[in-house]
PDB file of N, CA and C in Angstrom:
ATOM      1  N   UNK A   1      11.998 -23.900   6.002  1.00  0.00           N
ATOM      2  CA  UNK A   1      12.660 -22.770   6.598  1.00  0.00           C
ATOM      3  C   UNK A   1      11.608 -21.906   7.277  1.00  0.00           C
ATOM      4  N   UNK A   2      11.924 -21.194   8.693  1.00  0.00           N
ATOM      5  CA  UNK A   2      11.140 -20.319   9.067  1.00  0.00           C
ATOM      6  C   UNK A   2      11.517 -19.042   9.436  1.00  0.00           C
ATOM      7  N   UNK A   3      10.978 -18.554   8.682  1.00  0.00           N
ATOM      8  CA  UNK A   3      11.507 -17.108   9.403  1.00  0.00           C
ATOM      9  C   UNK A   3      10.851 -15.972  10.043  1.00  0.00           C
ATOM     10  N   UNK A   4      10.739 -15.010  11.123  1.00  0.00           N
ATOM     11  CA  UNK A   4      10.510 -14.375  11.917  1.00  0.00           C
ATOM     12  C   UNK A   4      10.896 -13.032  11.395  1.00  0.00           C
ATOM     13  N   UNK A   5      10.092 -12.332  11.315  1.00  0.00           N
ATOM     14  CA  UNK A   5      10.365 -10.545  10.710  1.00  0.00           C
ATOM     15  C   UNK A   5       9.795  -9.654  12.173  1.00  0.00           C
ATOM     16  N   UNK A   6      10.484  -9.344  12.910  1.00  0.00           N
ATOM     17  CA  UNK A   6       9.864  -7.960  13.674  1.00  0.00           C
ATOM     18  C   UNK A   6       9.982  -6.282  12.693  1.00  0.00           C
ATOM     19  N   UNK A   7       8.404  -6.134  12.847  1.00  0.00           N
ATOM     20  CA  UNK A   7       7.976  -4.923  11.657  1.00  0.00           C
ATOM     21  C   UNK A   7       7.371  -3.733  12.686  1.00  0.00           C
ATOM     22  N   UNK A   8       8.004  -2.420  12.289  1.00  0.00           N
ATOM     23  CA  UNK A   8       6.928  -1.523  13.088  1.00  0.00           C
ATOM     24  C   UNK A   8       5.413  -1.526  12.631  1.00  0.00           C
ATOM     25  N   UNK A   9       4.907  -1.156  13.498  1.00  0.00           N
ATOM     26  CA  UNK A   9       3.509  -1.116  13.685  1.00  0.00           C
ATOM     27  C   UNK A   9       3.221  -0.626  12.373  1.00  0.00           C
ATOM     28  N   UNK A  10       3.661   0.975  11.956  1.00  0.00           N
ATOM     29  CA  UNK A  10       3.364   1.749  10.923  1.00  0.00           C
ATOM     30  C   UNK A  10       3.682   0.871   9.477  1.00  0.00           C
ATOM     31  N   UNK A  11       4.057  -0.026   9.299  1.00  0.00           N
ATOM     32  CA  UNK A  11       5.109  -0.254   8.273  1.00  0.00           C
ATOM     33  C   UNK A  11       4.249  -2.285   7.742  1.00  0.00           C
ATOM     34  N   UNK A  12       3.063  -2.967   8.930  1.00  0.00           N
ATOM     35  CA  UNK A  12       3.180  -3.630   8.979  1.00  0.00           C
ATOM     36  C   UNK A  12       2.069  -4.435   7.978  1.00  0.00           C
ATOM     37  N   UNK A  13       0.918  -3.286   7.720  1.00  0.00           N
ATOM     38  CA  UNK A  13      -0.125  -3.655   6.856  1.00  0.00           C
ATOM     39  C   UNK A  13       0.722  -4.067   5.645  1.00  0.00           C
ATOM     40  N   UNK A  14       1.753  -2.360   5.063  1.00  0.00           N
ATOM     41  CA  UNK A  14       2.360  -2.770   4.014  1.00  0.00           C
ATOM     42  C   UNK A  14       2.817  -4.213   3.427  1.00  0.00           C
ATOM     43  N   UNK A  15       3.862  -4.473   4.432  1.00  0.00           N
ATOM     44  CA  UNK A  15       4.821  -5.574   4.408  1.00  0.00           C
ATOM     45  C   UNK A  15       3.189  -6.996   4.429  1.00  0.00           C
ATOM     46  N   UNK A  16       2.364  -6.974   5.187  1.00  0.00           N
ATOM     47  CA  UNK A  16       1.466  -8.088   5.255  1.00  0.00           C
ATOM     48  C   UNK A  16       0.593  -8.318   3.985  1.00  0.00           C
ATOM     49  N   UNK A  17       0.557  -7.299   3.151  1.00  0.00           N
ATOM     50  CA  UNK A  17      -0.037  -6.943   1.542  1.00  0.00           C
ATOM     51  C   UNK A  17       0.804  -7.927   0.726  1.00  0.00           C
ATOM     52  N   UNK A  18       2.192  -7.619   0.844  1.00  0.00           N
ATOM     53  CA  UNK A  18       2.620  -7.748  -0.048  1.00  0.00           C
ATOM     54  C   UNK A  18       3.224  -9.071   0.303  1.00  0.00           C
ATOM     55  N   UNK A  19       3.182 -10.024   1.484  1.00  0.00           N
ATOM     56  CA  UNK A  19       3.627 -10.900   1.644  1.00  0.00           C
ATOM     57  C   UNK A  19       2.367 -11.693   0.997  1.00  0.00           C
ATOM     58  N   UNK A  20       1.313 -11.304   1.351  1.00  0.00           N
ATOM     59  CA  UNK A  20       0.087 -12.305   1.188  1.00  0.00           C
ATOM     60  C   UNK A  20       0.005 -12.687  -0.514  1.00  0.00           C
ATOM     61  N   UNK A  21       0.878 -11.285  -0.752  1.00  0.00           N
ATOM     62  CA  UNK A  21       0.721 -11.379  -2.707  1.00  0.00           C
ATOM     63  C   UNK A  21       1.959 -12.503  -3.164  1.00  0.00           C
ATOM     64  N   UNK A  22       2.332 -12.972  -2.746  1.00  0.00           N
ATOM     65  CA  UNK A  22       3.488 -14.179  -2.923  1.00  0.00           C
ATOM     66  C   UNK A  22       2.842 -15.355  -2.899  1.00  0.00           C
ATOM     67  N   UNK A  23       2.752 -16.730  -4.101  1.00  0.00           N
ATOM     68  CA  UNK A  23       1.895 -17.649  -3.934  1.00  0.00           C
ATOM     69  C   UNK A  23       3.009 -18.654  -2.924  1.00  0.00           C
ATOM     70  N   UNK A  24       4.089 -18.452  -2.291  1.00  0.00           N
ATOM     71  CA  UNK A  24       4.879 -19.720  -2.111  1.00  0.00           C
ATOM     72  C   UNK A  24       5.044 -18.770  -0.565  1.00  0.00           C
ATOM     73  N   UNK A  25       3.989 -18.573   0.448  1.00  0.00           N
ATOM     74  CA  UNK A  25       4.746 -17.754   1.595  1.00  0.00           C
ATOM     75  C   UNK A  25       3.292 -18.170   1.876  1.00  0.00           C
ATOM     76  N   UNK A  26       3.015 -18.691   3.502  1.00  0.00           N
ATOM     77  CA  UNK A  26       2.417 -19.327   4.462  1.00  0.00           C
ATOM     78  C   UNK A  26       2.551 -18.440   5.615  1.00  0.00           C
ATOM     79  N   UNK A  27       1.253 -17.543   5.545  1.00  0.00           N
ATOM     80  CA  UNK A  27       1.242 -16.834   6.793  1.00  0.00           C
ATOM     81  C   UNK A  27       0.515 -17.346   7.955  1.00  0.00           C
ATOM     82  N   UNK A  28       0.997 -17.420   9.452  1.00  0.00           N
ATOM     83  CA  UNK A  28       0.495 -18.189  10.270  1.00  0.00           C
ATOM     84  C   UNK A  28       0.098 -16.955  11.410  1.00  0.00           C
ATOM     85  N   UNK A  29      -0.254 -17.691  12.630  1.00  0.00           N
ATOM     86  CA  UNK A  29      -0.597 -16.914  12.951  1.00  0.00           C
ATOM     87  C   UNK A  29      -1.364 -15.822  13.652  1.00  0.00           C
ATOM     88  N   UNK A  30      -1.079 -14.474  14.074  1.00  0.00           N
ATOM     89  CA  UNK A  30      -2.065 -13.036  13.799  1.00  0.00           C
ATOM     90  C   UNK A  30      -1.572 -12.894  13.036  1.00  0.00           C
ATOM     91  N   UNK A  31      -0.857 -13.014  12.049  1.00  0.00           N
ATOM     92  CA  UNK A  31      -0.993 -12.458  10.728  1.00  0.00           C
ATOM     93  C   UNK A  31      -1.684 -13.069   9.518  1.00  0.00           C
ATOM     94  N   UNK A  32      -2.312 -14.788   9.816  1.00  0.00           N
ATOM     95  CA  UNK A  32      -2.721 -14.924   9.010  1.00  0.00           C
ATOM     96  C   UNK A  32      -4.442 -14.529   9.318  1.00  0.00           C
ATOM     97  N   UNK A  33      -4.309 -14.035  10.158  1.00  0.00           N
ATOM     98  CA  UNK A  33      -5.679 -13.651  10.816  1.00  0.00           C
ATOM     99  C   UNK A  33      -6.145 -12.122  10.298  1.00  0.00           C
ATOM    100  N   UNK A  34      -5.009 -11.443  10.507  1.00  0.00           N
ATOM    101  CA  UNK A  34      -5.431  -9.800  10.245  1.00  0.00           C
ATOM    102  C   UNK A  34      -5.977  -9.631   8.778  1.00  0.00           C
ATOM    103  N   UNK A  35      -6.546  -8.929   8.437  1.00  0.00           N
ATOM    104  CA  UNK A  35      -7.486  -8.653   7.484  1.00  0.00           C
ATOM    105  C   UNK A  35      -6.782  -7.586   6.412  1.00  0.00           C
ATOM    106  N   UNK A  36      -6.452  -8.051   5.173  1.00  0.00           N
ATOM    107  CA  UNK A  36      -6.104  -7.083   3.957  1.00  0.00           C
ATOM    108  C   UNK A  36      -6.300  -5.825   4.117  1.00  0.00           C
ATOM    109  N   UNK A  37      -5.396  -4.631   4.118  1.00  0.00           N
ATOM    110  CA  UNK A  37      -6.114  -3.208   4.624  1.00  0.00           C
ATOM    111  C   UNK A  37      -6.067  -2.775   2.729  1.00  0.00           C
ATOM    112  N   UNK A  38      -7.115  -2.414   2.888  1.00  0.00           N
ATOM    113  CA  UNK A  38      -7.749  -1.290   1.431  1.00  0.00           C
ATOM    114  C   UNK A  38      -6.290  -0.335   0.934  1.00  0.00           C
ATOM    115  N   UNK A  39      -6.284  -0.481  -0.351  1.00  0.00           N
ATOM    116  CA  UNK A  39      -5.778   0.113  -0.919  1.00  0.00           C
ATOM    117  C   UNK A  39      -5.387   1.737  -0.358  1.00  0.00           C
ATOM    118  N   UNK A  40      -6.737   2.274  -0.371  1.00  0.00           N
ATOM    119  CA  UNK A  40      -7.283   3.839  -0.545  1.00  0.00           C
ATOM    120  C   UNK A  40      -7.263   4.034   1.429  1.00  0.00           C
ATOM    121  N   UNK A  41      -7.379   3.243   2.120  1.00  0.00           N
ATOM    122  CA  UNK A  41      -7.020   3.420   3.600  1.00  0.00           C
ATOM    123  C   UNK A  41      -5.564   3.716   3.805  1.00  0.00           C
ATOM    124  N   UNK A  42      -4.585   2.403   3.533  1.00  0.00           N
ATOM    125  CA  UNK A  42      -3.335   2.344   3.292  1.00  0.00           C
ATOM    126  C   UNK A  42      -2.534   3.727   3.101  1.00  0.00           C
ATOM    127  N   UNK A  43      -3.241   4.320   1.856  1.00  0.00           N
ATOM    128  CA  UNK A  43      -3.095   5.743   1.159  1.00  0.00           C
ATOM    129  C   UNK A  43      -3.305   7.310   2.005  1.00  0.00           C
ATOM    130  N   UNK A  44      -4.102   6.779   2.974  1.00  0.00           N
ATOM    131  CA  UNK A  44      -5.159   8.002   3.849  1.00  0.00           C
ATOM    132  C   UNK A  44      -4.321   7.770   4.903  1.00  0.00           C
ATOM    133  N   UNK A  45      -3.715   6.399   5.580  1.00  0.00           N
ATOM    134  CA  UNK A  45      -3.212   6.328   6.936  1.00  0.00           C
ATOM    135  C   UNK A  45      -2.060   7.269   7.194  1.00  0.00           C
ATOM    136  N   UNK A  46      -1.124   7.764   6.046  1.00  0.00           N
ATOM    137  CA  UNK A  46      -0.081   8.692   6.174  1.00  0.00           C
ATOM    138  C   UNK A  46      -0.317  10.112   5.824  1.00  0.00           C
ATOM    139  N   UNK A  47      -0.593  10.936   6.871  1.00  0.00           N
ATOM    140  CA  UNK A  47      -1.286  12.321   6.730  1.00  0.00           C
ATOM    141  C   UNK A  47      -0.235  13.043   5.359  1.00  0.00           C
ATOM    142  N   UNK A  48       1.261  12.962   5.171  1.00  0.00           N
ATOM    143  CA  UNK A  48       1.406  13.473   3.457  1.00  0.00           C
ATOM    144  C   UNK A  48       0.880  12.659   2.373  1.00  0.00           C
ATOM    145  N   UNK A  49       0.999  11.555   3.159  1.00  0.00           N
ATOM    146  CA  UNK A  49       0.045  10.982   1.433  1.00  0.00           C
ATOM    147  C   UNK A  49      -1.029  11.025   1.176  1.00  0.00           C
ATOM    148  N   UNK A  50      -1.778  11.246   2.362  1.00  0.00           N
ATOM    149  CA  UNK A  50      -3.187  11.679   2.380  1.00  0.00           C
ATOM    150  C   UNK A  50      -3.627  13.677   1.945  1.00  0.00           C
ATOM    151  N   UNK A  51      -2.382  13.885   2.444  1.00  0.00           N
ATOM    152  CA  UNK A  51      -2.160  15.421   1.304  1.00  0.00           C
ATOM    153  C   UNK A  51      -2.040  15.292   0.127  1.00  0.00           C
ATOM    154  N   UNK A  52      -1.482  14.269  -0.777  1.00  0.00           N
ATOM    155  CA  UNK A  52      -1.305  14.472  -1.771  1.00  0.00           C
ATOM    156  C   UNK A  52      -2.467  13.804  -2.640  1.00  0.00           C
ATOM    157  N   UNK A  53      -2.809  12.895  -2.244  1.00  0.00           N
ATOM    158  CA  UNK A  53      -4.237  12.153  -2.782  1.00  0.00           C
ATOM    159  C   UNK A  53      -5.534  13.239  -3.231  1.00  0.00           C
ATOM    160  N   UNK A  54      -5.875  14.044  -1.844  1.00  0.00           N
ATOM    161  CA  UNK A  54      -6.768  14.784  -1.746  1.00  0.00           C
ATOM    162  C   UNK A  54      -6.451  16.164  -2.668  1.00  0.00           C
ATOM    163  N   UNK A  55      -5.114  16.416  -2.495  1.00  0.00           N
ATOM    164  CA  UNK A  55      -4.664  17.421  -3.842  1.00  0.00           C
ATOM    165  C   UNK A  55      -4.504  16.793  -5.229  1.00  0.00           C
ATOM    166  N   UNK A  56      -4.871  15.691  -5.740  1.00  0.00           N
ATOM    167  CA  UNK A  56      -4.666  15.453  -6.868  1.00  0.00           C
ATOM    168  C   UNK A  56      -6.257  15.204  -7.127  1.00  0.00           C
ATOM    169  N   UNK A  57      -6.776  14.860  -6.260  1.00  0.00           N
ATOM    170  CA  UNK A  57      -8.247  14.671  -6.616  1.00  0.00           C
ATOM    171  C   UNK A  57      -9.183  15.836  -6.716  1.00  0.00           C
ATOM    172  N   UNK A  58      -8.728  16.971  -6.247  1.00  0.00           N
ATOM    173  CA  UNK A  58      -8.858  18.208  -6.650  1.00  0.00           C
ATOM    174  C   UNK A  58      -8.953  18.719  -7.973  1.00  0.00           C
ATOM    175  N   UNK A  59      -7.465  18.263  -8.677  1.00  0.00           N
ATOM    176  CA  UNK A  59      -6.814  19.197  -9.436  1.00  0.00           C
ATOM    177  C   UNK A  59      -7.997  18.407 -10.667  1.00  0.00           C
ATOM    178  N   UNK A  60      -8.332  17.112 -10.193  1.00  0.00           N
ATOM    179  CA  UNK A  60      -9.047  16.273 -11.058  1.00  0.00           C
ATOM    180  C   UNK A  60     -10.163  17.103 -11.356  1.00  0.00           C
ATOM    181  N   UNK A  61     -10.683  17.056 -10.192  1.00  0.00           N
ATOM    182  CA  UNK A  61     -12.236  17.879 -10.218  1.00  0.00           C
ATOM    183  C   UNK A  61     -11.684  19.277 -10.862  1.00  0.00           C
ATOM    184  N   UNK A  62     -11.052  20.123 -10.982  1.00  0.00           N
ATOM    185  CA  UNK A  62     -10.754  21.132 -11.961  1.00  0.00           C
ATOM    186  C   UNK A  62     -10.591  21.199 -12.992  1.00  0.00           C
ATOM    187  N   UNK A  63     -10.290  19.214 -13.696  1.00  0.00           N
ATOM    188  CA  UNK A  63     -10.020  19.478 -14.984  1.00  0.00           C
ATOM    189  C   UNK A  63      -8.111  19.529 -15.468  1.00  0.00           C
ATOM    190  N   UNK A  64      -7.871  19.797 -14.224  1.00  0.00           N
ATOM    191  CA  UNK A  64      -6.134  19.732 -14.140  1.00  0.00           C
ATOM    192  C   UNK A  64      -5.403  18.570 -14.192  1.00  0.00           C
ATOM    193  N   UNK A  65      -6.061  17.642 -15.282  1.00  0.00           N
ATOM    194  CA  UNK A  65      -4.735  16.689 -14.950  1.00  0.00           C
ATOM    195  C   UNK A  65      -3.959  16.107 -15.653  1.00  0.00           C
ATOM    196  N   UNK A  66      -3.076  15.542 -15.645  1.00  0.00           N
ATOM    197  CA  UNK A  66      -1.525  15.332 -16.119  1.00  0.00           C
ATOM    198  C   UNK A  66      -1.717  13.891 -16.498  1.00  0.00           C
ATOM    199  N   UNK A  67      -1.161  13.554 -17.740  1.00  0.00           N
ATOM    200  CA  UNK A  67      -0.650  12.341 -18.424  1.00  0.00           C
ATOM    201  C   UNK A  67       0.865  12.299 -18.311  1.00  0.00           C
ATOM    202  N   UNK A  68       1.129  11.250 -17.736  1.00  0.00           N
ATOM    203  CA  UNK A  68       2.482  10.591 -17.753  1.00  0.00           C
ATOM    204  C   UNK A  68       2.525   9.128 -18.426  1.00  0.00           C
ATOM    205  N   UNK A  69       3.959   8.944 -19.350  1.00  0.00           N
ATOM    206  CA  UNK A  69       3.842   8.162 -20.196  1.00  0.00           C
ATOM    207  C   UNK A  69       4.893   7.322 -19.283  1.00  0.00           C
ATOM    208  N   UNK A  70       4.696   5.575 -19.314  1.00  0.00           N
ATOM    209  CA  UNK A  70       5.633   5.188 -18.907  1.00  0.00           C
ATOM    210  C   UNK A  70       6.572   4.894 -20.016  1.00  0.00           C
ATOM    211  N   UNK A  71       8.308   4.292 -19.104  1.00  0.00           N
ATOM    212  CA  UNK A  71       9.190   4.361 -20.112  1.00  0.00           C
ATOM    213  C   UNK A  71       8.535   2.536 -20.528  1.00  0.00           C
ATOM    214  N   UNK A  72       9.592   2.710 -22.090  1.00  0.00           N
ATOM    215  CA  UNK A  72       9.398   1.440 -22.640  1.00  0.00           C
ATOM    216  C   UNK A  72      10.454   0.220 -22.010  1.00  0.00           C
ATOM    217  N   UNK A  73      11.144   0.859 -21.452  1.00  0.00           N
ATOM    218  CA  UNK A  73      11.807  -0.206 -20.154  1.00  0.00           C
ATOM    219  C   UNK A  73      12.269   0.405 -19.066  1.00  0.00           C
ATOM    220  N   UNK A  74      12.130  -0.138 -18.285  1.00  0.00           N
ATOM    221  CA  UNK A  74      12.580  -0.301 -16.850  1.00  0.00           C
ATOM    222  C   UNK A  74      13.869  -0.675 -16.515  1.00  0.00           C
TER     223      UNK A  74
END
């Protein structure tokens, strides 16, 4: 089977991360060409999430920070 995804630009590292993380999916290609984007880039490329990163890494350096427990199921 083949299938064809048209992805916006903004949207496309994501989707190429997480395809590459699938052992049964054959990327061809420019996409099997383009290069894994970093975690912490990924994070920085969206100016609110890059607000919120830089405000939590703050609150770090203050000593401000928060434990969250996960639940025991999902």
């Amino acid at each position: 089977m083949k299938i064809t995804l048209e992805i916006p630009d903004n949207r496309a590292d994501f989707l190429l991360e997480l395809l590459r993380s699938l052992p049964f999916v054959k990327l061809r290609g420019q996409a099997a060409k383009a290069p894994a984007q970093d975690e912490t880039a990924y994070l920085l490329s969206s100016p609110a999430n890059a607000e919120r990163l830089y405000a939590a890494l703050e609150r770090d350096r203050r000593g401000q920070r928060q434990v969250h427990e996960l639940p025991d199921t999902i």
